[in-house]
C-alpha atoms as a PDB file:
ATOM      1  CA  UNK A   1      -7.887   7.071   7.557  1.00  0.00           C
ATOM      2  CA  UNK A   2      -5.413   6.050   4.522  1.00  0.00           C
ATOM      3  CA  UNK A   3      -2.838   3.462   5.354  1.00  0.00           C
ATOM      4  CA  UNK A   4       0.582   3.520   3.073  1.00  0.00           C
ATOM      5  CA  UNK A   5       2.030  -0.230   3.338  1.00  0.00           C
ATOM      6  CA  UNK A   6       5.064  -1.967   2.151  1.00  0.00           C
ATOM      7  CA  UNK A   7       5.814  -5.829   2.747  1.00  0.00           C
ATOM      8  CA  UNK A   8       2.560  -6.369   2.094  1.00  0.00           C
ATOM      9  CA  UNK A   9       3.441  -9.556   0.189  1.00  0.00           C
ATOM     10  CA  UNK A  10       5.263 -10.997   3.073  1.00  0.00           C
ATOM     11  CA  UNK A  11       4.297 -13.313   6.497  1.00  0.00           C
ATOM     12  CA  UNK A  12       4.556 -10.314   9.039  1.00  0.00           C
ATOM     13  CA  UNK A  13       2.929  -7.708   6.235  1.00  0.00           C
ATOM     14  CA  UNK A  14       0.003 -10.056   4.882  1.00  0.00           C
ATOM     15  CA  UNK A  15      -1.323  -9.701   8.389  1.00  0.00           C
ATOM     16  CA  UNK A  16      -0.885  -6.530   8.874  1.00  0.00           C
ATOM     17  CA  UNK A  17      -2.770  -5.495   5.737  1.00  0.00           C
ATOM     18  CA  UNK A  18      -5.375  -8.126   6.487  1.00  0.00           C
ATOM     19  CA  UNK A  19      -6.464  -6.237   9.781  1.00  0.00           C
ATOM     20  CA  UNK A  20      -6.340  -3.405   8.060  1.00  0.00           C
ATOM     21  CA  UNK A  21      -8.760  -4.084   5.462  1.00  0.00           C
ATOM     22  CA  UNK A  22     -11.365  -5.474   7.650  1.00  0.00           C
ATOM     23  CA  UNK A  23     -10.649  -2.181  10.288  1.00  0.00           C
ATOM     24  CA  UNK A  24     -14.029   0.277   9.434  1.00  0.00           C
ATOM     25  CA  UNK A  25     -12.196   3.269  10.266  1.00  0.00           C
ATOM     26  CA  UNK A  26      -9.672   2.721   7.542  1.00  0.00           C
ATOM     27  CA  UNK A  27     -10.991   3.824   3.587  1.00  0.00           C
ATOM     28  CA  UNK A  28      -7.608   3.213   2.026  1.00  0.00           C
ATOM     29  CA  UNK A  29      -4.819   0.604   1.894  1.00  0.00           C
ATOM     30  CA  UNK A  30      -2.421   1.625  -0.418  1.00  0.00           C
ATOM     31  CA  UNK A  31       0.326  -1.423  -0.860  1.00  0.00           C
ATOM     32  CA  UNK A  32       3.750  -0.834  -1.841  1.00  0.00           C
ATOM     33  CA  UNK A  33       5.810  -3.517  -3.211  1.00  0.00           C
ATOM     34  CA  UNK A  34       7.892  -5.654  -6.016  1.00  0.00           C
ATOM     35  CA  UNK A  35       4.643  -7.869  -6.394  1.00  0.00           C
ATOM     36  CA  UNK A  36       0.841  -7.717  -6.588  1.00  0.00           C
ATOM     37  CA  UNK A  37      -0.941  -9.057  -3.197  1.00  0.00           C
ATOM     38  CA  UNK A  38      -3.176 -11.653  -4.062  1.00  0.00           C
ATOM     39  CA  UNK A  39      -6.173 -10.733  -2.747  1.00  0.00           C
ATOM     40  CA  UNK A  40      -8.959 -13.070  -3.916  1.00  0.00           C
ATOM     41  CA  UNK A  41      -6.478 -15.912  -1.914  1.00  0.00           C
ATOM     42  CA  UNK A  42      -7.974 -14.040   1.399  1.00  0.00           C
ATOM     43  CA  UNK A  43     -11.432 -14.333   2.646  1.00  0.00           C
ATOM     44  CA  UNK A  44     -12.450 -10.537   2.866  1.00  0.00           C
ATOM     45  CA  UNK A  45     -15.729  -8.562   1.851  1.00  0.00           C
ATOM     46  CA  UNK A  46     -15.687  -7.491  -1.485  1.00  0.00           C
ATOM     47  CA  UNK A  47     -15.964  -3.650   0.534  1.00  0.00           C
ATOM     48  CA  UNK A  48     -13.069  -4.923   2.206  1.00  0.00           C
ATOM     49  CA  UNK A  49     -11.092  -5.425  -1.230  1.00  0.00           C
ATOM     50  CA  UNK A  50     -11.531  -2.743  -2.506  1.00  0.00           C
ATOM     51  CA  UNK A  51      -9.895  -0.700  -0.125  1.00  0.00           C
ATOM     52  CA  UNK A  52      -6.327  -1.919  -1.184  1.00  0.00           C
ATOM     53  CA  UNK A  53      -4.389   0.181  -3.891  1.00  0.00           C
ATOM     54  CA  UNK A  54      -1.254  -1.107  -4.881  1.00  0.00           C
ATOM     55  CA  UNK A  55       1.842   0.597  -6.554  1.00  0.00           C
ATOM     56  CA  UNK A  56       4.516  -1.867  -7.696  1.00  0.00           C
ATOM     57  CA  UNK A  57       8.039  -1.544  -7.785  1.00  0.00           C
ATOM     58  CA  UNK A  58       9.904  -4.142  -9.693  1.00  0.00           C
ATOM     59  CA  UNK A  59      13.033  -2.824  -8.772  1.00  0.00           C
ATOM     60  CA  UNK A  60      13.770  -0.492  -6.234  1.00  0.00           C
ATOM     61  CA  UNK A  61      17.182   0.299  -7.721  1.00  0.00           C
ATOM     62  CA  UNK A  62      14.786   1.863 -10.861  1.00  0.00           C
ATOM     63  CA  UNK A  63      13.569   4.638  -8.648  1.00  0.00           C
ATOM     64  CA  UNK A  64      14.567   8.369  -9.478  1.00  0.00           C
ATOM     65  CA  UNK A  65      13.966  11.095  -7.309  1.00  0.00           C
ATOM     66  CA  UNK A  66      10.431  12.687  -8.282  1.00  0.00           C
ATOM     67  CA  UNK A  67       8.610   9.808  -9.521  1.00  0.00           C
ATOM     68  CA  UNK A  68       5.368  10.450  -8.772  1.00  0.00           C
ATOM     69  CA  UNK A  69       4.572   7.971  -6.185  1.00  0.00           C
ATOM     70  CA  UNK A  70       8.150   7.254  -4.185  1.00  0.00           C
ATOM     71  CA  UNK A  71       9.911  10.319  -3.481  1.00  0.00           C
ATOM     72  CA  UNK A  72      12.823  10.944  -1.613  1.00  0.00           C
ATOM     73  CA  UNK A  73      12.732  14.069  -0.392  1.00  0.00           C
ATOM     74  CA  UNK A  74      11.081  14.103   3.702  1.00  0.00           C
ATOM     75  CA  UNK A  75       8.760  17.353   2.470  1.00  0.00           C
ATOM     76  CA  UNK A  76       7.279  15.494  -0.581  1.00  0.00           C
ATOM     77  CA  UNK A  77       6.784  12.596   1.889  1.00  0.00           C
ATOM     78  CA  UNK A  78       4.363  14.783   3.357  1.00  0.00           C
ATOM     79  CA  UNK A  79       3.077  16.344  -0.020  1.00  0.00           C
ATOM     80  CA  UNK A  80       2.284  12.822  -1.176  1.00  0.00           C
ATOM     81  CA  UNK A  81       0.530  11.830   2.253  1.00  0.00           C
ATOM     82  CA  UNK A  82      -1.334  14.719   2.089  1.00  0.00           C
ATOM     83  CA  UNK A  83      -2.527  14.607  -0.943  1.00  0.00           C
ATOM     84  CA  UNK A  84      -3.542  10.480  -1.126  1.00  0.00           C
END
C-alpha cells in the first residue's frame, strides 16, 4: 500500500510516519510538506528509509491548479492516487 502524508514534520505527524515506515505492508510513504523530514535523526532500517518520498511545498499560497503533484480538482485527486 502507498501512504500520501502531510505534517509529517510535526509532533502528531512524525509518529505517524514513523509507524508507517516500519509497517511491512506499506511500500510507499510519500511526505507532503514546507520542510524535508529528517530522517537519519530516526532509528529506522535503511529498507525502512527508503520508503519515504517527499514533495515540498515552501509555500502553499504558490500552488496553481494543475501542478503536477497538488491538484485541486477531487477527480485528479484520484488520478494522482491512482497513478503513485
Amino acid at each position: 500500500m502507498k501512504i500520501i502524508l502531510t505534517g509529517a514534520t510535526g509532533y502528531v505527524g512524525e509518529g505517524v510516519m514513523l509507524e508507517l515506515l516500519r509497517t511491512p505492508q506499506v511500500e510507499k510513504v510519500l511526505s507532503v510538506g514546507r520542510r524535508s523530514v529528517k530522517i537519519d535523526d530516526y532509528p529506522l532500517s535503511e529498507s525502512e528509509k527508503a520508503k519515504l518520498e517527499e514533495y515540498i511545498i515552501p509555500d502553499f499560497m504558490d500552488l496553481k491548479a494543475g501542478d503536477k503533484h497538488f491538484v485541486i480538482n477531487p477527480r485528479d485527486i484520484t488520478k494522482l492516487t491512482k497513478q503513485w
